[in-house]
C-alpha atoms as a PDB file:
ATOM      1  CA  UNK A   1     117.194  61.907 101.126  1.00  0.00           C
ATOM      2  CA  UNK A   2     115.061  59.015 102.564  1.00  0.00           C
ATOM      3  CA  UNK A   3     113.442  57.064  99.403  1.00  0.00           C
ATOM      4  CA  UNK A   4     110.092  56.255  99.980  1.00  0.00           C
ATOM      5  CA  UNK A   5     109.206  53.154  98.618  1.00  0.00           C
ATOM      6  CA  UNK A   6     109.762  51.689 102.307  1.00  0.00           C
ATOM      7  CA  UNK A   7     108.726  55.053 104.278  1.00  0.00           C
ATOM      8  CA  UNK A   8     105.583  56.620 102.583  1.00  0.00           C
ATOM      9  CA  UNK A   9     104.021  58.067 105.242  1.00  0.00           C
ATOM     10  CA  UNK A  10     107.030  59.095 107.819  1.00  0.00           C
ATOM     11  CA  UNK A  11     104.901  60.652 111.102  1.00  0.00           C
ATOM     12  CA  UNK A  12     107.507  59.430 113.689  1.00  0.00           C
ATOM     13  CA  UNK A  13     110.972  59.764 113.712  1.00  0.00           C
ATOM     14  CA  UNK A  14     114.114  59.235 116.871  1.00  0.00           C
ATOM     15  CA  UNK A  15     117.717  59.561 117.013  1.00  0.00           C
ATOM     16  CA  UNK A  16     119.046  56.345 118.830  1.00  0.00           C
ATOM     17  CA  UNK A  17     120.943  56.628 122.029  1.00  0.00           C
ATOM     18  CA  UNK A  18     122.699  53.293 121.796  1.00  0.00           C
ATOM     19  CA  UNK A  19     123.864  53.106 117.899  1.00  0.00           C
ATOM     20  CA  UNK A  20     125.323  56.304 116.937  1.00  0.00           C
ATOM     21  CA  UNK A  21     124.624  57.383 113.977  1.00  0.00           C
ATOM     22  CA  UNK A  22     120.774  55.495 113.452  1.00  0.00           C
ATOM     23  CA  UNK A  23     117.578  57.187 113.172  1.00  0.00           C
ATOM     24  CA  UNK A  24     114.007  55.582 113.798  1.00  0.00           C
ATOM     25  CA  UNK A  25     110.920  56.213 111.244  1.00  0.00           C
ATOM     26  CA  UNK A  26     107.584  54.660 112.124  1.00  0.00           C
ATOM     27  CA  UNK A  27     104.732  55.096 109.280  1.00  0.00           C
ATOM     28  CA  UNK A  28     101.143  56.373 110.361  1.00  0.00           C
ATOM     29  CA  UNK A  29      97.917  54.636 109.477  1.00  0.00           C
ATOM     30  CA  UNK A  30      97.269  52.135 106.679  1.00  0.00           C
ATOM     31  CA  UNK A  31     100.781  50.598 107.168  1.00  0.00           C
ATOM     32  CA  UNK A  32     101.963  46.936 108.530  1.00  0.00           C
ATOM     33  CA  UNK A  33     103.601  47.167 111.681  1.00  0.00           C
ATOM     34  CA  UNK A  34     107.054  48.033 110.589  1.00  0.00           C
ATOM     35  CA  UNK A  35     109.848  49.818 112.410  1.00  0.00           C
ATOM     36  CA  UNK A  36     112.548  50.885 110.380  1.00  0.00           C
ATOM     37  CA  UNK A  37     116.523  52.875 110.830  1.00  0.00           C
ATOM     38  CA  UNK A  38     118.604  54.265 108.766  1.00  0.00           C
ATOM     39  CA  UNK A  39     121.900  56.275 109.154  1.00  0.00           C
ATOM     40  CA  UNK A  40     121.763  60.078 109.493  1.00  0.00           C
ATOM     41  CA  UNK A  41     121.692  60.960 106.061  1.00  0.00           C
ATOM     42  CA  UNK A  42     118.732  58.372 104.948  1.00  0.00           C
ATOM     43  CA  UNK A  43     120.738  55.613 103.518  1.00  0.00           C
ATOM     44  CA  UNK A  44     121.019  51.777 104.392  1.00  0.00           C
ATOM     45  CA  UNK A  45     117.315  51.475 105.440  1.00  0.00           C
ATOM     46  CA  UNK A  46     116.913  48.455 107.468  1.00  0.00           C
ATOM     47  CA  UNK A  47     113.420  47.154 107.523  1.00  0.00           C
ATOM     48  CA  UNK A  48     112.256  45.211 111.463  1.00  0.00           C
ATOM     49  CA  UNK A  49     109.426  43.371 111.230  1.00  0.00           C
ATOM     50  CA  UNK A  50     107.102  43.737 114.793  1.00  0.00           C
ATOM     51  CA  UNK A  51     105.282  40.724 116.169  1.00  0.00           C
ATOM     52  CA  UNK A  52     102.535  41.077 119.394  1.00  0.00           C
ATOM     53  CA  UNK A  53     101.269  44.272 118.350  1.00  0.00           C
ATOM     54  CA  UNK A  54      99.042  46.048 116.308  1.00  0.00           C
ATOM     55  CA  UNK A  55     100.293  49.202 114.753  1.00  0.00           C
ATOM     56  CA  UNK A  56      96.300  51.333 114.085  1.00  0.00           C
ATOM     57  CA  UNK A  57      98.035  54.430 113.533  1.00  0.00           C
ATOM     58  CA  UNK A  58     101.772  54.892 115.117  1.00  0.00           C
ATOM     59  CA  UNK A  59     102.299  58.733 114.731  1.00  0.00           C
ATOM     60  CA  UNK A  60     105.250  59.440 117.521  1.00  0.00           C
ATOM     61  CA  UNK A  61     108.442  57.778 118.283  1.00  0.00           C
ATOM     62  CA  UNK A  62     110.767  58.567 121.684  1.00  0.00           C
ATOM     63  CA  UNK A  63     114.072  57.508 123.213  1.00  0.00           C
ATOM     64  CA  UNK A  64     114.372  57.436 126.774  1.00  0.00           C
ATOM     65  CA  UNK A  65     116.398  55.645 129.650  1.00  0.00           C
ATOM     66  CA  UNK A  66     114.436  52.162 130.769  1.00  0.00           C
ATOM     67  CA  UNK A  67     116.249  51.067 133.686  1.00  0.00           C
ATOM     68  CA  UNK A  68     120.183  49.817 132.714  1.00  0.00           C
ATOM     69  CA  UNK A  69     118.659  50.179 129.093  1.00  0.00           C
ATOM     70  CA  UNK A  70     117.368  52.391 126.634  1.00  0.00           C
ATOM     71  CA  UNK A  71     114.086  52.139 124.645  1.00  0.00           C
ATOM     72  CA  UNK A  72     112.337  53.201 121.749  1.00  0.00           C
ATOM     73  CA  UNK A  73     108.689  54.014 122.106  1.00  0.00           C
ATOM     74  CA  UNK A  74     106.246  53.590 119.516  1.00  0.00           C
ATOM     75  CA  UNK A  75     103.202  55.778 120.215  1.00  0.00           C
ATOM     76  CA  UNK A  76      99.720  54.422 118.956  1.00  0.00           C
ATOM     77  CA  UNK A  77      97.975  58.073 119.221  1.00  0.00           C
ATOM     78  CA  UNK A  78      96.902  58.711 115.998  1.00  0.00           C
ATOM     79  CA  UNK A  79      93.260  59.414 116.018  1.00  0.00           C
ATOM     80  CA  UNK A  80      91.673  61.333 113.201  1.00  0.00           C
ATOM     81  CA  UNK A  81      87.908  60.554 113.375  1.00  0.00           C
ATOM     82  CA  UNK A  82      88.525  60.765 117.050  1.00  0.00           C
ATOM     83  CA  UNK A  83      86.770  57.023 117.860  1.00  0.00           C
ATOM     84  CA  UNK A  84      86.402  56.184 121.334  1.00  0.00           C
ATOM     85  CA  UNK A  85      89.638  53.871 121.874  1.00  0.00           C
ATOM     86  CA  UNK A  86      92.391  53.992 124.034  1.00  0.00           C
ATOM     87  CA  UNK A  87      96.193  55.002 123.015  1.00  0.00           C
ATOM     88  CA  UNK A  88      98.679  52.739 123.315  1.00  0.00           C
ATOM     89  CA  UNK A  89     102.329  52.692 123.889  1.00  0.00           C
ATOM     90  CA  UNK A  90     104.715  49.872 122.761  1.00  0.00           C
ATOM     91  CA  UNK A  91     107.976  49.686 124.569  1.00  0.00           C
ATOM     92  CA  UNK A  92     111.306  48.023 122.346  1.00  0.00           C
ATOM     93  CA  UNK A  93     114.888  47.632 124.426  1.00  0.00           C
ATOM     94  CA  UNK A  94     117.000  49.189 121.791  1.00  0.00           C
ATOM     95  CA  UNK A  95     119.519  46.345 122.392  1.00  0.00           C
ATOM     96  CA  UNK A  96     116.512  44.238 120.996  1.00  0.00           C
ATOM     97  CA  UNK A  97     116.341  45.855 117.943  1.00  0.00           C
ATOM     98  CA  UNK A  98     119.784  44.582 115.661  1.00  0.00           C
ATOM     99  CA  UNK A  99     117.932  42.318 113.559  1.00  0.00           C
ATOM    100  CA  UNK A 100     114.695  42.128 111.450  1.00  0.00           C
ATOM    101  CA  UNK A 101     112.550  40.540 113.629  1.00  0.00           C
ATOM    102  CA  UNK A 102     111.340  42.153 117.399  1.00  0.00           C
ATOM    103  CA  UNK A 103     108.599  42.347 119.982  1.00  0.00           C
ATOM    104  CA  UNK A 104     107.649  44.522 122.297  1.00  0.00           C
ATOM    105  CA  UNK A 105     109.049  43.901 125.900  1.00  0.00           C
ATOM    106  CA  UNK A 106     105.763  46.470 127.155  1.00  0.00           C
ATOM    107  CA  UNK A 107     102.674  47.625 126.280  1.00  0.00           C
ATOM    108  CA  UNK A 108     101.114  50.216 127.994  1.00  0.00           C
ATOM    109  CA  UNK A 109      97.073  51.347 127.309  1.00  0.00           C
ATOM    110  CA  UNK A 110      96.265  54.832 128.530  1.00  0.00           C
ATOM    111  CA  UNK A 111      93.092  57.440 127.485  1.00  0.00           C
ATOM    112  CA  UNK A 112      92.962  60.833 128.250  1.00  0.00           C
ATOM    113  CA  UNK A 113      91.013  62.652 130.588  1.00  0.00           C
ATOM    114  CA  UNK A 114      88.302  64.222 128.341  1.00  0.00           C
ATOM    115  CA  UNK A 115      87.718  61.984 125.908  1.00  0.00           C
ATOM    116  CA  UNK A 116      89.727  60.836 122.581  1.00  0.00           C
ATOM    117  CA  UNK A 117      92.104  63.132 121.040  1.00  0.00           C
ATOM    118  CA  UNK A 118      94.213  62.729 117.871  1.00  0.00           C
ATOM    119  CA  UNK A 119      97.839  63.409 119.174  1.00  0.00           C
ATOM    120  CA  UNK A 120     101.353  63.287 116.529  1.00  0.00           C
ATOM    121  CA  UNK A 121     103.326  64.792 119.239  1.00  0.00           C
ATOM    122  CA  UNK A 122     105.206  62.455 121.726  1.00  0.00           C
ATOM    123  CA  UNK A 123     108.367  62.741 123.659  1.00  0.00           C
ATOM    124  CA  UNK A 124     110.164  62.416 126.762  1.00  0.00           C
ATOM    125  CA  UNK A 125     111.369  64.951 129.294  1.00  0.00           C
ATOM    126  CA  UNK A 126     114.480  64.670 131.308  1.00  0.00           C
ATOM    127  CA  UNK A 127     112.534  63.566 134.748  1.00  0.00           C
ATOM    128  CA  UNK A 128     111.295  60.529 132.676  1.00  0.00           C
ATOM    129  CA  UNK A 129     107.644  61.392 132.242  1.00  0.00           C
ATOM    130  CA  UNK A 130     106.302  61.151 128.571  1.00  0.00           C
ATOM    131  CA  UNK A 131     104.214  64.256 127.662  1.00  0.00           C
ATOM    132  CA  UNK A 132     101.777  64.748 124.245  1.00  0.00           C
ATOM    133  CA  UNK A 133     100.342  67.762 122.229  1.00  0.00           C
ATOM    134  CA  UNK A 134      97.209  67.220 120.665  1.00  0.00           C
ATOM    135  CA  UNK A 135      96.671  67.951 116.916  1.00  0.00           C
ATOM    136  CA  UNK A 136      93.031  68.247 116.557  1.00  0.00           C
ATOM    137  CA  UNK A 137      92.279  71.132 118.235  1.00  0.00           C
ATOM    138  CA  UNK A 138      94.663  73.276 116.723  1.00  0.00           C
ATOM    139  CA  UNK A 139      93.721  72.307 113.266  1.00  0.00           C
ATOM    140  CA  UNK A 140      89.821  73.187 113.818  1.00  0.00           C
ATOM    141  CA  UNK A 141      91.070  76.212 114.293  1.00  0.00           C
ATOM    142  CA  UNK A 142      90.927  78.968 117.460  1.00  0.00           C
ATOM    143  CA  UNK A 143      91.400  76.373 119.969  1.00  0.00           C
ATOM    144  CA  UNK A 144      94.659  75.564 122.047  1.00  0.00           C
ATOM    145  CA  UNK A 145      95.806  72.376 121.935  1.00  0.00           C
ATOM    146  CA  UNK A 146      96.188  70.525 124.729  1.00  0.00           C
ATOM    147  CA  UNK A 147      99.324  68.950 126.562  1.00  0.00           C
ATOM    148  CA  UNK A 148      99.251  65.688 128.524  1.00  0.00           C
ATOM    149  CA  UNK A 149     101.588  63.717 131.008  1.00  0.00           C
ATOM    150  CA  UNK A 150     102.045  60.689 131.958  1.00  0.00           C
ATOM    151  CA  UNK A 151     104.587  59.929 134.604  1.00  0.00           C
ATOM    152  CA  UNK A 152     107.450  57.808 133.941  1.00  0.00           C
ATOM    153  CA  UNK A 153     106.215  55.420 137.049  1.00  0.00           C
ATOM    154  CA  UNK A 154     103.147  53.973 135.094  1.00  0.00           C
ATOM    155  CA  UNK A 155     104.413  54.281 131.025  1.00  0.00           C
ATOM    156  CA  UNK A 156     107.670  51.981 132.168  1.00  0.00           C
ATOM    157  CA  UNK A 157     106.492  50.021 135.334  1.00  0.00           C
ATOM    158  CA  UNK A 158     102.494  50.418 135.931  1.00  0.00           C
ATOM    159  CA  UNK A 159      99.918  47.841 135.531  1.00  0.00           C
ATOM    160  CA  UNK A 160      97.465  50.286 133.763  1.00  0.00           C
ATOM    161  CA  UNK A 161      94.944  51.262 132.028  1.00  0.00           C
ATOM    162  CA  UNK A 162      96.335  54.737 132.761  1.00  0.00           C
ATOM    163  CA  UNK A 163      94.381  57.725 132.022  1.00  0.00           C
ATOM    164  CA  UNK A 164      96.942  60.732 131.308  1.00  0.00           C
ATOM    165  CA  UNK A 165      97.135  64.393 133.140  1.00  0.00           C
ATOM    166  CA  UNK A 166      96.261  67.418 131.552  1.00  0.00           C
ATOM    167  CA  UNK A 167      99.250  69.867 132.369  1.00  0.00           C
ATOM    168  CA  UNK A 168      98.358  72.928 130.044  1.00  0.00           C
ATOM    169  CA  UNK A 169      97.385  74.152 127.112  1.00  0.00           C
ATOM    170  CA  UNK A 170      99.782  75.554 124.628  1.00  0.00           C
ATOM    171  CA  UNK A 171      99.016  78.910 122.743  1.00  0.00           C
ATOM    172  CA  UNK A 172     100.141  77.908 119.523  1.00  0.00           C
ATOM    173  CA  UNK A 173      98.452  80.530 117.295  1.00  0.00           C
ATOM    174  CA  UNK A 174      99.663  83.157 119.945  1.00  0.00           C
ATOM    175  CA  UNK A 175     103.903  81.716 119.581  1.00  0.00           C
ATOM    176  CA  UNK A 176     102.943  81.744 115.326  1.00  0.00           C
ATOM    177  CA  UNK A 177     100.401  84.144 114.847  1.00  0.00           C
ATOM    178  CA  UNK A 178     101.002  84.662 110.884  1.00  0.00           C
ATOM    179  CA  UNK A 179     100.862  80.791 109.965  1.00  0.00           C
ATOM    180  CA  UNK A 180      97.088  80.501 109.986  1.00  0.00           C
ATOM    181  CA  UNK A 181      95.653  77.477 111.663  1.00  0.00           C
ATOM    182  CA  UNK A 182      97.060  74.900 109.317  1.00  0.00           C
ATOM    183  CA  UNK A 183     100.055  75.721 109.984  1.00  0.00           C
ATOM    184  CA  UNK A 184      99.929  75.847 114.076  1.00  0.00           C
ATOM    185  CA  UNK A 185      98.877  72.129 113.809  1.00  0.00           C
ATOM    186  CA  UNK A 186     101.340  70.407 116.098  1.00  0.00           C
ATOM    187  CA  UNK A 187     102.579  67.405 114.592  1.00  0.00           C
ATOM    188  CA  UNK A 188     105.570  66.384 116.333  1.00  0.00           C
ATOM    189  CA  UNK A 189     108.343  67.279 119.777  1.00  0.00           C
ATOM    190  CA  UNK A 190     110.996  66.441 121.063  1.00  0.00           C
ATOM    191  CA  UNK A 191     113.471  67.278 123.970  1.00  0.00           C
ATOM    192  CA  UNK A 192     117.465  68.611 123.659  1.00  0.00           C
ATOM    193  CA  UNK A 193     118.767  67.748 126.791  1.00  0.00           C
ATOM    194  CA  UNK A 194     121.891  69.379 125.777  1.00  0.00           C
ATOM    195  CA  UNK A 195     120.258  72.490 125.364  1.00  0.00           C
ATOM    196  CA  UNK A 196     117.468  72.256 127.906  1.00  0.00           C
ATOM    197  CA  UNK A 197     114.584  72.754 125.376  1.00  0.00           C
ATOM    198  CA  UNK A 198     111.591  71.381 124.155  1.00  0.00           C
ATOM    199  CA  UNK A 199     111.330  71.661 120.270  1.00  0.00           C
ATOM    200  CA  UNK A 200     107.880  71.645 118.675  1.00  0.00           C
ATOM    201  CA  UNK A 201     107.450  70.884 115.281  1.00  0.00           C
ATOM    202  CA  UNK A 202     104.208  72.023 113.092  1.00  0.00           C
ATOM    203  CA  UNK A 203     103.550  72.318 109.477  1.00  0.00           C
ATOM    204  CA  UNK A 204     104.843  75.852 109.042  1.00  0.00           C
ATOM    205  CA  UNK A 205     107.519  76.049 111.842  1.00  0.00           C
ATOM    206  CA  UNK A 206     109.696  74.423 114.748  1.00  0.00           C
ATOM    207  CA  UNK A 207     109.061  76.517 117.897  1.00  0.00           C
ATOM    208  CA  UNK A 208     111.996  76.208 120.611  1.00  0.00           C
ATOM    209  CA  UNK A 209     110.846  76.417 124.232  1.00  0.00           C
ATOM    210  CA  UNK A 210     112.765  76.150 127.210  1.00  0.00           C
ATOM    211  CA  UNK A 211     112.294  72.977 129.343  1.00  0.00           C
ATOM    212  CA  UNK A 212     112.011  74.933 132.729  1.00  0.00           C
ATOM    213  CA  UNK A 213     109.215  76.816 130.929  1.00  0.00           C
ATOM    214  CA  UNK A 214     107.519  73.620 130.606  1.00  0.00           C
ATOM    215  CA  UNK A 215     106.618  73.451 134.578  1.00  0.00           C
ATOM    216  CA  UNK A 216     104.081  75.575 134.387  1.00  0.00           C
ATOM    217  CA  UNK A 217     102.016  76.467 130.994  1.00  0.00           C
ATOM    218  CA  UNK A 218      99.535  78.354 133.171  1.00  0.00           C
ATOM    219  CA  UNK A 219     102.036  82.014 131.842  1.00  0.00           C
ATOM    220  CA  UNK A 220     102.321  80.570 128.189  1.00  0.00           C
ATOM    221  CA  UNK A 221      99.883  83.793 127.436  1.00  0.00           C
ATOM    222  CA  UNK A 222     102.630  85.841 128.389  1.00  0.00           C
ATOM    223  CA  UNK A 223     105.261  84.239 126.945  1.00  0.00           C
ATOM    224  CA  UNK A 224     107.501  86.737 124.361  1.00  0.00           C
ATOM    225  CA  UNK A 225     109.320  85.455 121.369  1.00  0.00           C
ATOM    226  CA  UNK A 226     113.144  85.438 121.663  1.00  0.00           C
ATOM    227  CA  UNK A 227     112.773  85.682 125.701  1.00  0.00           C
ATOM    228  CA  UNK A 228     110.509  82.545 126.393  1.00  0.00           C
ATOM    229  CA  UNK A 229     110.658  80.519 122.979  1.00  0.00           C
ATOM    230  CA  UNK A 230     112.388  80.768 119.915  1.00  0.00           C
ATOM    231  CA  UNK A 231     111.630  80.157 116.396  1.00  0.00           C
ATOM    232  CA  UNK A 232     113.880  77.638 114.636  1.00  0.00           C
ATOM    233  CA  UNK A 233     115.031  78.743 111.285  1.00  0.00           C
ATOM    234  CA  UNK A 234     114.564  75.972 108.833  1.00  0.00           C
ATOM    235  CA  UNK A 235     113.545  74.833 105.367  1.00  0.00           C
ATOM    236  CA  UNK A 236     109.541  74.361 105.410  1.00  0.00           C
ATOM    237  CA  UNK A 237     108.871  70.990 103.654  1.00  0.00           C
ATOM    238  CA  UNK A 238     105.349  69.912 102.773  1.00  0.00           C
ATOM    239  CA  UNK A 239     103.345  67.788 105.683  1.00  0.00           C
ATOM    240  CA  UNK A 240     106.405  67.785 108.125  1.00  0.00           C
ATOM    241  CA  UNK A 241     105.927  65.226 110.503  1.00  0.00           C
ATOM    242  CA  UNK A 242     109.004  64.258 112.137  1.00  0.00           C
ATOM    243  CA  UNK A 243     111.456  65.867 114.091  1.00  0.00           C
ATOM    244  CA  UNK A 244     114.286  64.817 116.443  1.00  0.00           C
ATOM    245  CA  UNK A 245     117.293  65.755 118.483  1.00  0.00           C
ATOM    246  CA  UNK A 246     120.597  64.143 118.000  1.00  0.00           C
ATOM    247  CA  UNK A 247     121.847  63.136 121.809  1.00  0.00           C
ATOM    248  CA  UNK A 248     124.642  64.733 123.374  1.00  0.00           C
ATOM    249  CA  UNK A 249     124.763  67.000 120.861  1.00  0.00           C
ATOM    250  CA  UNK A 250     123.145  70.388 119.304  1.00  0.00           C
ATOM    251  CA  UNK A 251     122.035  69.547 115.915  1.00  0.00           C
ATOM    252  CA  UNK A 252     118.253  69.058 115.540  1.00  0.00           C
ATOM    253  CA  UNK A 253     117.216  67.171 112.524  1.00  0.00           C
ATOM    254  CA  UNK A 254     113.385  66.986 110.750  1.00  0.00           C
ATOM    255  CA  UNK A 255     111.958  65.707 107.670  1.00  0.00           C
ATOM    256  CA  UNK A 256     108.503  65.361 105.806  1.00  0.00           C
ATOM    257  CA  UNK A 257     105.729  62.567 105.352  1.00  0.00           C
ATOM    258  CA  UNK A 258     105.067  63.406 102.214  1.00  0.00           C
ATOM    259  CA  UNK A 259     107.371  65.023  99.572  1.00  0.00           C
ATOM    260  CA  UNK A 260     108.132  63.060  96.236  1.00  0.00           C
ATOM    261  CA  UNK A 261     110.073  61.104  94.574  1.00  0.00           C
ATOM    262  CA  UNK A 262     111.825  61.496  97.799  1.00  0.00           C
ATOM    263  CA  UNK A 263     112.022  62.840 100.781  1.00  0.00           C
ATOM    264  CA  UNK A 264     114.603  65.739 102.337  1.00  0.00           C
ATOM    265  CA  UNK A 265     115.930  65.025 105.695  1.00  0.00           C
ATOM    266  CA  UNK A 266     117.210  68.641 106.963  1.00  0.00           C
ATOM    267  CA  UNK A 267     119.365  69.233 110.329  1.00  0.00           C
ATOM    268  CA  UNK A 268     120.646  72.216 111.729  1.00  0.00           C
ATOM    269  CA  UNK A 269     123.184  72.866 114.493  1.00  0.00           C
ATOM    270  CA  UNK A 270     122.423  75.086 117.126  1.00  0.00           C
ATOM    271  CA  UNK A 271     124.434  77.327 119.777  1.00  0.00           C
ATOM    272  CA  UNK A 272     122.722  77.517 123.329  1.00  0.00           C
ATOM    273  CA  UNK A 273     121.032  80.572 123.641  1.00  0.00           C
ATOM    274  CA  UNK A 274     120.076  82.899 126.910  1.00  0.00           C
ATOM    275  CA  UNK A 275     116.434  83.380 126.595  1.00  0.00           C
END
């Protein structure tokens, strides 16, 4: 269980690569800009306090490589009245991030090609590039949401403003065609390298999709459950928001933003299937 006095709002959540054993949990909008970590089961919540930046409304969390490093990225893509702003990335070395206090080492302003989009779903593929799933459009309902790259060369080394490439859209209501369009709202990913997939959380469901499917969304019409993607089966919890792989290993773990007095974290352990 995670108690929420600390974590009310839990929309971003990361399994660390250099302390085994921690998670990351960011809290959306109307929070101060707070990272916290815990240990796997949601005990021994350690509070960092984050100075140069200005959390609006952190939704996503990654891991990924940074040179001899590896960081945590805090994703700034929360956009629910859809304003005219840009996104914003804030880069932390993990090695950075032992005591209360931190900074960012990077931050990286991007907008997207059409216009603003509200976006909970952030991660990282193998190759390095960061990719995001809009919310927005699913929730209105009959509309795809979109996914979005931007390459690894401008997130981690760029001078930017970058403005972020539209690789796809993803048939959501098509992959969960009985969870109505609440439930197709996309509100989190993230990648298992060990099993070569990209997991995709929404409020009803956690959708498994295999990474070499990824390259090209242009067939995800013709996808077929159980050959191209998967469905996870989990516990539902209300307003999930947060899901993550642990690395190296199979077990995927995801937990809620909103479910009190506290709330479930929930993992499962998964064989590597032939699709």
């Amino acid at each position: 269980m995670l108690e929420r006095k600390s974590l009310p709002e839990a929309s971003g959540l990361a399994a660390s690569m250099d302390f085994p054993g921690r998670l990351y949990w960011v809290n959306d909008s109307g929070n101060k800009s707070l990272l916290f970590h815990s240990k796997i089961n949601g005990k021994d919540i350690k509070k960092i306090n984050i100075s140069d930046a200005e959390f609006r409304d952190t939704e996503a969390l990654a891991i990924a490589p940074c040179g001899e490093d590896s960081c945590l990225i805090v994703g700034d893509v929360g956009n629910n009245k859809l304003k005219t702003r840009d996104s914003e990335l804030y880069l932390f070395k993990e090695k950075d991030l032992k005591g209360d206090k931190a900074k960012p080492f990077r931050k990286v302003k991007f907008t997207f090609p059409d216009g603003p989009h509200d976006v909970e779903a952030m991660t990282v593929l193998p190759e390095g590039d960061l990719i995001f799933i809009t919310k927005e459009t699913s929730l209105m309902g009959g509309t795809e949401p979109y996914v979005f790259m931007l390459p690894k060369a401008e997130w981690l080394e760029g001078a930017g403003p970058f403005v972020a490439r539209e690789i796809g859209k993803l048939p959501i209501g098509k992959l969960l065609p009985d969870k109505g369009f609440l439930g197709t709202a996309v509100t989190d990913a993230a990648v298992s390298t060990a099993r070569e997939v990209l997991g995709v959380l929404t409020y009803a469901a956690i959708v498994e999709i295999p990474l070499e499917n990824i390259k090209n969304f242009k067939q995800a019409q013709l996808w077929e459950r159980d050959k191209d993607y998967a469905l996870v089966p989990i516990k539902t919890l209300n307003q999930m928001e947060t899901l993550t792989y642990l690395p190296k290993a199979d077990r995927l773990v995801w937990s809620s933003e909103f479910h009190p007095p506290a709330t479930p974290i929930y993992h499962i352990t998964c064989e590597r299937t032939d699709y």
